[in-house]
PDB file of N, CA and C in Angstrom:
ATOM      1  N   UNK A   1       5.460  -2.847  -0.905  1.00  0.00           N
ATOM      2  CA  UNK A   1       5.063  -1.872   0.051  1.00  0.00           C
ATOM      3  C   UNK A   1       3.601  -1.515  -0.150  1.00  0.00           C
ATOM      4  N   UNK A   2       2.907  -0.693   0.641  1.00  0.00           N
ATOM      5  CA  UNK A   2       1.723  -0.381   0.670  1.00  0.00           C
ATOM      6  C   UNK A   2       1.705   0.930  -0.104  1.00  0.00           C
ATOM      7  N   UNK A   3      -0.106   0.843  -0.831  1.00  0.00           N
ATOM      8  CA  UNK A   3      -0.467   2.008  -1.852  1.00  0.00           C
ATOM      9  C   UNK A   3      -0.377   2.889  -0.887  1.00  0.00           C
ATOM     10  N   UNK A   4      -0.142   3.238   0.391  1.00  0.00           N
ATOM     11  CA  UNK A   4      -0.347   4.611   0.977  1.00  0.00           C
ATOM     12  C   UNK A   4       1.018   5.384   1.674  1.00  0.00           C
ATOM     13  N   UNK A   5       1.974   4.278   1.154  1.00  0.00           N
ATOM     14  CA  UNK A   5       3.070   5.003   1.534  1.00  0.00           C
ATOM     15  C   UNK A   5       4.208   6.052   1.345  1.00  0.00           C
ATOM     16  N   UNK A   6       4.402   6.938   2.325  1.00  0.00           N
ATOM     17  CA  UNK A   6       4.854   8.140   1.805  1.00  0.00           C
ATOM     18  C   UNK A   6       6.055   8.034   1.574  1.00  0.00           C
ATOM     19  N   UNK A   7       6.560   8.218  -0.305  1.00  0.00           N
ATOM     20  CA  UNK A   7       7.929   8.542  -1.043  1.00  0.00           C
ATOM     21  C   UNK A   7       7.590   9.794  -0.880  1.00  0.00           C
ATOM     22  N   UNK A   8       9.755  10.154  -1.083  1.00  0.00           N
ATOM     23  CA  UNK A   8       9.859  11.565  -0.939  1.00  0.00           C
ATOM     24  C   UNK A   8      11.223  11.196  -2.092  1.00  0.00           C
ATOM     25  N   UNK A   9      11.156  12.239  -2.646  1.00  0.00           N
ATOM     26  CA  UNK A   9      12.504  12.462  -3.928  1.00  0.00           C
ATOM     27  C   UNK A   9      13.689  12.668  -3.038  1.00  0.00           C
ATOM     28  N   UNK A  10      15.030  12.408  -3.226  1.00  0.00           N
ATOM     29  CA  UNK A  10      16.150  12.695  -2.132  1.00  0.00           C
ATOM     30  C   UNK A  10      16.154  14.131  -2.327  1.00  0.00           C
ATOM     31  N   UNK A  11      16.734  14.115  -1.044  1.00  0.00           N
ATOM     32  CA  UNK A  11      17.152  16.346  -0.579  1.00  0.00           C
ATOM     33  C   UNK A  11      17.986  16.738  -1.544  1.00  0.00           C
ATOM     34  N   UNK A  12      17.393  17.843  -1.952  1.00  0.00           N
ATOM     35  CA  UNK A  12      18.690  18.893  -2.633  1.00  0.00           C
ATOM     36  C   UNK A  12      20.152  19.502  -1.452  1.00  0.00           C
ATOM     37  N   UNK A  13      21.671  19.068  -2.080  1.00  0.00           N
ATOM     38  CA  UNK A  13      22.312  19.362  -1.311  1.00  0.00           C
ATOM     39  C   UNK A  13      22.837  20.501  -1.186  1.00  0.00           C
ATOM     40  N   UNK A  14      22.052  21.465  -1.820  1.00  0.00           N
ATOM     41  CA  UNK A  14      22.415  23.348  -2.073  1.00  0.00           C
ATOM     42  C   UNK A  14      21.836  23.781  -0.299  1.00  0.00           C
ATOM     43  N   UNK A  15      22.270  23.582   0.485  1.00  0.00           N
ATOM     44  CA  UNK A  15      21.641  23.673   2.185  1.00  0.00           C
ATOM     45  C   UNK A  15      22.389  24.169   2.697  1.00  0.00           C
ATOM     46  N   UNK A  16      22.770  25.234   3.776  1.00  0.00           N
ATOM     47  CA  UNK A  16      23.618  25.440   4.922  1.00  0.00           C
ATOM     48  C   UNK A  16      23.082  24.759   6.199  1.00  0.00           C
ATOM     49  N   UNK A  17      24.175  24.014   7.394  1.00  0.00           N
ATOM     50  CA  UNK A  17      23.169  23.903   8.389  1.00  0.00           C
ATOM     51  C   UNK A  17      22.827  21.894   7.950  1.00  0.00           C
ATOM     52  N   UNK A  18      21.792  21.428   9.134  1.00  0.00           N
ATOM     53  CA  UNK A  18      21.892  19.956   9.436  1.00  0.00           C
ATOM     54  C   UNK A  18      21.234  19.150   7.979  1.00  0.00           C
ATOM     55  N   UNK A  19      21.886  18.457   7.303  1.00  0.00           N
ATOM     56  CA  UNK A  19      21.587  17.563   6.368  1.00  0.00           C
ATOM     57  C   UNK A  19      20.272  17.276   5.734  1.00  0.00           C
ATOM     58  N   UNK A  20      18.971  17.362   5.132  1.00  0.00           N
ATOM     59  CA  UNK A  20      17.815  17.178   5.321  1.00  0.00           C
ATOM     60  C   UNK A  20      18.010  15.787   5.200  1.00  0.00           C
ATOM     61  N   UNK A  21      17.461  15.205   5.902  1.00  0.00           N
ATOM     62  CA  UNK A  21      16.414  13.791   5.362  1.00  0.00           C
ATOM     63  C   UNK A  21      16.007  13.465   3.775  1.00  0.00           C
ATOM     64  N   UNK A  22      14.963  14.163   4.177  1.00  0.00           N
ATOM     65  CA  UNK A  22      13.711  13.919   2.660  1.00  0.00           C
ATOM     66  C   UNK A  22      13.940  15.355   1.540  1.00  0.00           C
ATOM     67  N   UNK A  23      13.342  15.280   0.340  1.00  0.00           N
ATOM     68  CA  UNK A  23      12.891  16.125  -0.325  1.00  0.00           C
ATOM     69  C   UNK A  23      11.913  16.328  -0.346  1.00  0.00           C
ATOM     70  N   UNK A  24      11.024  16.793  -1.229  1.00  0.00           N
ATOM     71  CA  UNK A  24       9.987  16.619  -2.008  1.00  0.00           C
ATOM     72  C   UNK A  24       8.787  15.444  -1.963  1.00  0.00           C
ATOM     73  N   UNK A  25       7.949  15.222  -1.429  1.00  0.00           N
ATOM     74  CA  UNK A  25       6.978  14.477  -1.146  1.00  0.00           C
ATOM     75  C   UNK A  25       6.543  14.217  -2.613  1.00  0.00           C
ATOM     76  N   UNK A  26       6.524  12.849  -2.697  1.00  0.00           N
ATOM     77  CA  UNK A  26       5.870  12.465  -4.041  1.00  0.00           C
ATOM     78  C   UNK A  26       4.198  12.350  -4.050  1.00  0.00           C
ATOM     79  N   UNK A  27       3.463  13.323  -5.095  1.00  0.00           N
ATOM     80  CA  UNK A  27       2.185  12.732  -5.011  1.00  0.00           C
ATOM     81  C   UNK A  27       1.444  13.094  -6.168  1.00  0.00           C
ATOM     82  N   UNK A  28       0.387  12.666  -6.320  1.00  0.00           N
ATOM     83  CA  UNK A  28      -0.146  12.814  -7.404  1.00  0.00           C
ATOM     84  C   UNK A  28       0.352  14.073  -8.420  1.00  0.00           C
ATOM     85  N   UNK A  29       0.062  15.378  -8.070  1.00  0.00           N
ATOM     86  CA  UNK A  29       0.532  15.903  -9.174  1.00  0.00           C
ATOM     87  C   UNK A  29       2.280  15.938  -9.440  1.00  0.00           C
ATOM     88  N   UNK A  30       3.312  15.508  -9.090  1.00  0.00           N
ATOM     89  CA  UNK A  30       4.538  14.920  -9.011  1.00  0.00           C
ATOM     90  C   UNK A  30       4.647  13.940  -9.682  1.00  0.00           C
ATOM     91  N   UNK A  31       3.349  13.031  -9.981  1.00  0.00           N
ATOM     92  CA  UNK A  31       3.721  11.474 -10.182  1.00  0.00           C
ATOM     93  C   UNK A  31       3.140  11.860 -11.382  1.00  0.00           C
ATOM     94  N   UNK A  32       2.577  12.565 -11.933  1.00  0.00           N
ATOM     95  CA  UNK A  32       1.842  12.977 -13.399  1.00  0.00           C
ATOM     96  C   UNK A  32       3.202  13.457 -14.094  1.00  0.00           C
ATOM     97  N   UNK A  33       4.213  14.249 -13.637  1.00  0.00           N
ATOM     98  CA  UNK A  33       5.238  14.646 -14.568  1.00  0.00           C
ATOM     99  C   UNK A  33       6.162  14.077 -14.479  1.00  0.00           C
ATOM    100  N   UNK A  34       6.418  12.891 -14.138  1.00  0.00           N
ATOM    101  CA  UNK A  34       7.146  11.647 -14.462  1.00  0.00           C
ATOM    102  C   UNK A  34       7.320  11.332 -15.818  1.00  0.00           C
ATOM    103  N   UNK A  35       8.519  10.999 -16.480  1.00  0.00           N
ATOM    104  CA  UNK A  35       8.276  10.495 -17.701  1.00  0.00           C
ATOM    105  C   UNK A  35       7.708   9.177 -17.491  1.00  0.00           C
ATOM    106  N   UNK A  36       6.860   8.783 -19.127  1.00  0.00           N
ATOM    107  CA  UNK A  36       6.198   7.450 -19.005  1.00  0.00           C
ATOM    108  C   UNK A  36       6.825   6.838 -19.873  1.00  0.00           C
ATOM    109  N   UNK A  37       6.693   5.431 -20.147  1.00  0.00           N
ATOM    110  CA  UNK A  37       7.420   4.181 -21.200  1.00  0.00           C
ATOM    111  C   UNK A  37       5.996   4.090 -20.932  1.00  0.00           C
ATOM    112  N   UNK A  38       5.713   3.484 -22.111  1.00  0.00           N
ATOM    113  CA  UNK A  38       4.578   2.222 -22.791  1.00  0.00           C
ATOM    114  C   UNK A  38       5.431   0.892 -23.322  1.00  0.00           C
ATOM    115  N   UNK A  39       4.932   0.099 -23.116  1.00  0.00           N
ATOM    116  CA  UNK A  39       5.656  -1.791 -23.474  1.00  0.00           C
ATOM    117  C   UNK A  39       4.553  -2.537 -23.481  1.00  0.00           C
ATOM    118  N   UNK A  40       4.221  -3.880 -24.734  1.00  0.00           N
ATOM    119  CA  UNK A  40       3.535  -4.069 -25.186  1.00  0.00           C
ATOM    120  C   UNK A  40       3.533  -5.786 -24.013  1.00  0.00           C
ATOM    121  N   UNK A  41       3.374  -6.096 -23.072  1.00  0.00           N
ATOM    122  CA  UNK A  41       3.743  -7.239 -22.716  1.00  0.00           C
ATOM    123  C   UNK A  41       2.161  -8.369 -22.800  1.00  0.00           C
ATOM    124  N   UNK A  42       2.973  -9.882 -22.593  1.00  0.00           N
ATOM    125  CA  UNK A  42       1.730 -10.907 -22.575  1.00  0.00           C
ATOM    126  C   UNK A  42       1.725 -11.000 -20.952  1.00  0.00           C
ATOM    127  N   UNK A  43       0.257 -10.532 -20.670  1.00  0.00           N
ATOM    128  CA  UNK A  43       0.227 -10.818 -19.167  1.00  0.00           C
ATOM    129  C   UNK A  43      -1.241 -11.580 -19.060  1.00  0.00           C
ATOM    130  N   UNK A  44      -1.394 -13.144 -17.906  1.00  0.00           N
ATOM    131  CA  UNK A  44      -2.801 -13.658 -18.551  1.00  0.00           C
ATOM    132  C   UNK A  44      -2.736 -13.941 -19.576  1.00  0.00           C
ATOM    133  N   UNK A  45      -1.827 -14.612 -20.392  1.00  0.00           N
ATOM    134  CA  UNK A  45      -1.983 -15.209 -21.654  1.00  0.00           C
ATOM    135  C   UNK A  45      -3.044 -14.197 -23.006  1.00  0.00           C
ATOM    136  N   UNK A  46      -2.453 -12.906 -22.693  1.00  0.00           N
ATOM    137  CA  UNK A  46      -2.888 -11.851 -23.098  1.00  0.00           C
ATOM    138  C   UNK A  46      -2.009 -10.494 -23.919  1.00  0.00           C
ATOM    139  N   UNK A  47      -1.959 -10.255 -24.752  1.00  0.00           N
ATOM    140  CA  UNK A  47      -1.239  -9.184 -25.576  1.00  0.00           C
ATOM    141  C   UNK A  47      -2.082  -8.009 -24.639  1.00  0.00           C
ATOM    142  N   UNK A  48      -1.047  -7.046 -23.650  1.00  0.00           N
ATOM    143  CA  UNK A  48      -1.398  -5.859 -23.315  1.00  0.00           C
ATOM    144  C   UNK A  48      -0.600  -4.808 -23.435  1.00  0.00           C
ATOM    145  N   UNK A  49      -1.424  -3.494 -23.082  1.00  0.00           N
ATOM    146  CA  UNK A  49      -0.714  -2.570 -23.580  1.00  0.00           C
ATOM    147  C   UNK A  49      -0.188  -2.046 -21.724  1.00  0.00           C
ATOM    148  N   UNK A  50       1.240  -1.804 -21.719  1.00  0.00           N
ATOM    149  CA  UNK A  50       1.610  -1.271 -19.820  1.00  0.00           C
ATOM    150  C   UNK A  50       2.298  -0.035 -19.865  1.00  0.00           C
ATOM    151  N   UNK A  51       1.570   1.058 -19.313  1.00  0.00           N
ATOM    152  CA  UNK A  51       2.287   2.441 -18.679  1.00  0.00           C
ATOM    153  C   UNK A  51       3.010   2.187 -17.466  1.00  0.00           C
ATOM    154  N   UNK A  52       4.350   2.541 -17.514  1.00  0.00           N
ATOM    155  CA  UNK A  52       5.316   2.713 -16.539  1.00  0.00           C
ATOM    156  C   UNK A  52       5.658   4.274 -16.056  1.00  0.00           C
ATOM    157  N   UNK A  53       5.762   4.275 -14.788  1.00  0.00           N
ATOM    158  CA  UNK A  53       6.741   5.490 -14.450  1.00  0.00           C
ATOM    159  C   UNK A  53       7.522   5.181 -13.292  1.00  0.00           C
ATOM    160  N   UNK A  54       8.823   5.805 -12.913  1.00  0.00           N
ATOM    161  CA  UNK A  54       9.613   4.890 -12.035  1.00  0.00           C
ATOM    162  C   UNK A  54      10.389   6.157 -11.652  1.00  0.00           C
ATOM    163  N   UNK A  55      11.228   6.353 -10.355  1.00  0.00           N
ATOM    164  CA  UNK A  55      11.681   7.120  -9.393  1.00  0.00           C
ATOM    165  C   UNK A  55      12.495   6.934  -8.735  1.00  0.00           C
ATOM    166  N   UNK A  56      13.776   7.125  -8.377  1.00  0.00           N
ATOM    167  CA  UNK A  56      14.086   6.824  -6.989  1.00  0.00           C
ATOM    168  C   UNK A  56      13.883   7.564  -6.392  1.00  0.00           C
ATOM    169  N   UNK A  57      13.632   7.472  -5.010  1.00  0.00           N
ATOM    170  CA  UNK A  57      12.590   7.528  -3.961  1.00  0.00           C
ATOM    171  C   UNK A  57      13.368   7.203  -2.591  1.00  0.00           C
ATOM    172  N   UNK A  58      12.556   7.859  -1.650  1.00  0.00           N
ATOM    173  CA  UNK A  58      13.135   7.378  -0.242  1.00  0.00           C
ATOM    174  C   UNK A  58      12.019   7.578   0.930  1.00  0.00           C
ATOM    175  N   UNK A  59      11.989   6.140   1.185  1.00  0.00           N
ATOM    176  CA  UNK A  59      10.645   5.881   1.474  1.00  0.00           C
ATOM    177  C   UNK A  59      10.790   5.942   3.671  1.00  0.00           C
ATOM    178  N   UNK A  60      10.254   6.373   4.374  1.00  0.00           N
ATOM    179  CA  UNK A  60      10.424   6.262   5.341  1.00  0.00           C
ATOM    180  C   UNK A  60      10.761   5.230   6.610  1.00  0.00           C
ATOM    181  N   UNK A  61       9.844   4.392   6.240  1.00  0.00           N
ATOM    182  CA  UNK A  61       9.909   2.816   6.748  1.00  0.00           C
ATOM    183  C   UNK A  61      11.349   2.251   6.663  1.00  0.00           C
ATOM    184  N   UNK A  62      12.002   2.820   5.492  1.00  0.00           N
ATOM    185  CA  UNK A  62      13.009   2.168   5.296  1.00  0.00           C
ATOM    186  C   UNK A  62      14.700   3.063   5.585  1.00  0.00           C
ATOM    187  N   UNK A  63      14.223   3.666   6.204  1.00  0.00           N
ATOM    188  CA  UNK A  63      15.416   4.531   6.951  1.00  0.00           C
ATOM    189  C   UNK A  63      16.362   4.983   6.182  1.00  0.00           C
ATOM    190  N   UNK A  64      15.941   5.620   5.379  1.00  0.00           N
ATOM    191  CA  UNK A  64      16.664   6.666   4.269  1.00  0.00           C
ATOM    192  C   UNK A  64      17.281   6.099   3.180  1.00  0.00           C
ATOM    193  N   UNK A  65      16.691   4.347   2.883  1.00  0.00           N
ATOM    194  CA  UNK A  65      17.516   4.054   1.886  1.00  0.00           C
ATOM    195  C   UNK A  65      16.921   4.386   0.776  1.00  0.00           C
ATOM    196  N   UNK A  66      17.744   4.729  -0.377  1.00  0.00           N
ATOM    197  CA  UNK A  66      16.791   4.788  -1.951  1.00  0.00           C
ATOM    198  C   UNK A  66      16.912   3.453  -2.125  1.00  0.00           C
ATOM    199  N   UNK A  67      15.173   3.792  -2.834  1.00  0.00           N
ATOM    200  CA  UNK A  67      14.726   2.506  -3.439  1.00  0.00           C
ATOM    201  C   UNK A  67      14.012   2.925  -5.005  1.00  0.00           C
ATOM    202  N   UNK A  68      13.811   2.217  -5.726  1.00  0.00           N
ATOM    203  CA  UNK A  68      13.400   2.723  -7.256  1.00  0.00           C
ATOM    204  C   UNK A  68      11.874   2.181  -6.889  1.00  0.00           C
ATOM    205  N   UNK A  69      10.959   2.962  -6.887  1.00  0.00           N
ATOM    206  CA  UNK A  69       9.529   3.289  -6.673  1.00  0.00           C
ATOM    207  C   UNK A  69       9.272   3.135  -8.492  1.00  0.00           C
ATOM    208  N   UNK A  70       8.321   1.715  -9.024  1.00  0.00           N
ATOM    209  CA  UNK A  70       7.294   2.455  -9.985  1.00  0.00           C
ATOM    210  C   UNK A  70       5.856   1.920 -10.302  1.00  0.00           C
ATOM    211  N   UNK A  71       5.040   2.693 -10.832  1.00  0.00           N
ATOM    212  CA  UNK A  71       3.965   2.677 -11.239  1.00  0.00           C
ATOM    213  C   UNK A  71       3.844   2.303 -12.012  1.00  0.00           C
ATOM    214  N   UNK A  72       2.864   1.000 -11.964  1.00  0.00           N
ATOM    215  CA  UNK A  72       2.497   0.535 -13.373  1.00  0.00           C
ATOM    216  C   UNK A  72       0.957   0.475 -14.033  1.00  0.00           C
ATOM    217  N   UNK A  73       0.339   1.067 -15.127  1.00  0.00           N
ATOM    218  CA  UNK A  73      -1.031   0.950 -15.527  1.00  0.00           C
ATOM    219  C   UNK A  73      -1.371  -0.009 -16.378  1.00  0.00           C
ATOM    220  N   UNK A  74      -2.459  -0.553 -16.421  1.00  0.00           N
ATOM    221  CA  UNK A  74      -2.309  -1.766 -17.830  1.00  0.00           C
ATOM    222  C   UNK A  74      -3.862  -1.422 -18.379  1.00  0.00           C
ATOM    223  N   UNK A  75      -3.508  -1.099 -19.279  1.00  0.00           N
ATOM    224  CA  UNK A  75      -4.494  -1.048 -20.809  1.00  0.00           C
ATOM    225  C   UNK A  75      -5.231  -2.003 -21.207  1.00  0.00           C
TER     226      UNK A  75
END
């Protein structure tokens, strides 16, 4: 998918009244309190160091299905 696309965390079901859709819009400060993994992988015939963070998510395009959204950084 594309870097600009809008995840949303699924709805809380504490609601009276029509079902929500979405939750919570994921974004930067959201995506900072994610827990992270670090893993040491060979990428490029290369010993690196990779930050993960990962979510399920429900992305619009895709008509309410969850999908596991993650971020990866490399060191």
């Amino acid at each position: 998918m594309r870097r600009d696309t809008a995840l949303f965390l699924p709805p809380k079901p504490k609601r009276r009244g029509r079902k929500r859709k979405y939750g919570q819009r994921i974004d930067a400060a959201l995506l900072d309190m994610l827990p992270m993994t670090e893993m040491e992988l060979t990428l490029y015939s290369k010993s690196q160091r990779v930050r993960l963070r990962s979510v399920i998510a429900i992305a619009r395009f895709l008509k309410e299905l969850p999908v596991r959204a993650v971020w990866c950084e490399m060191h």
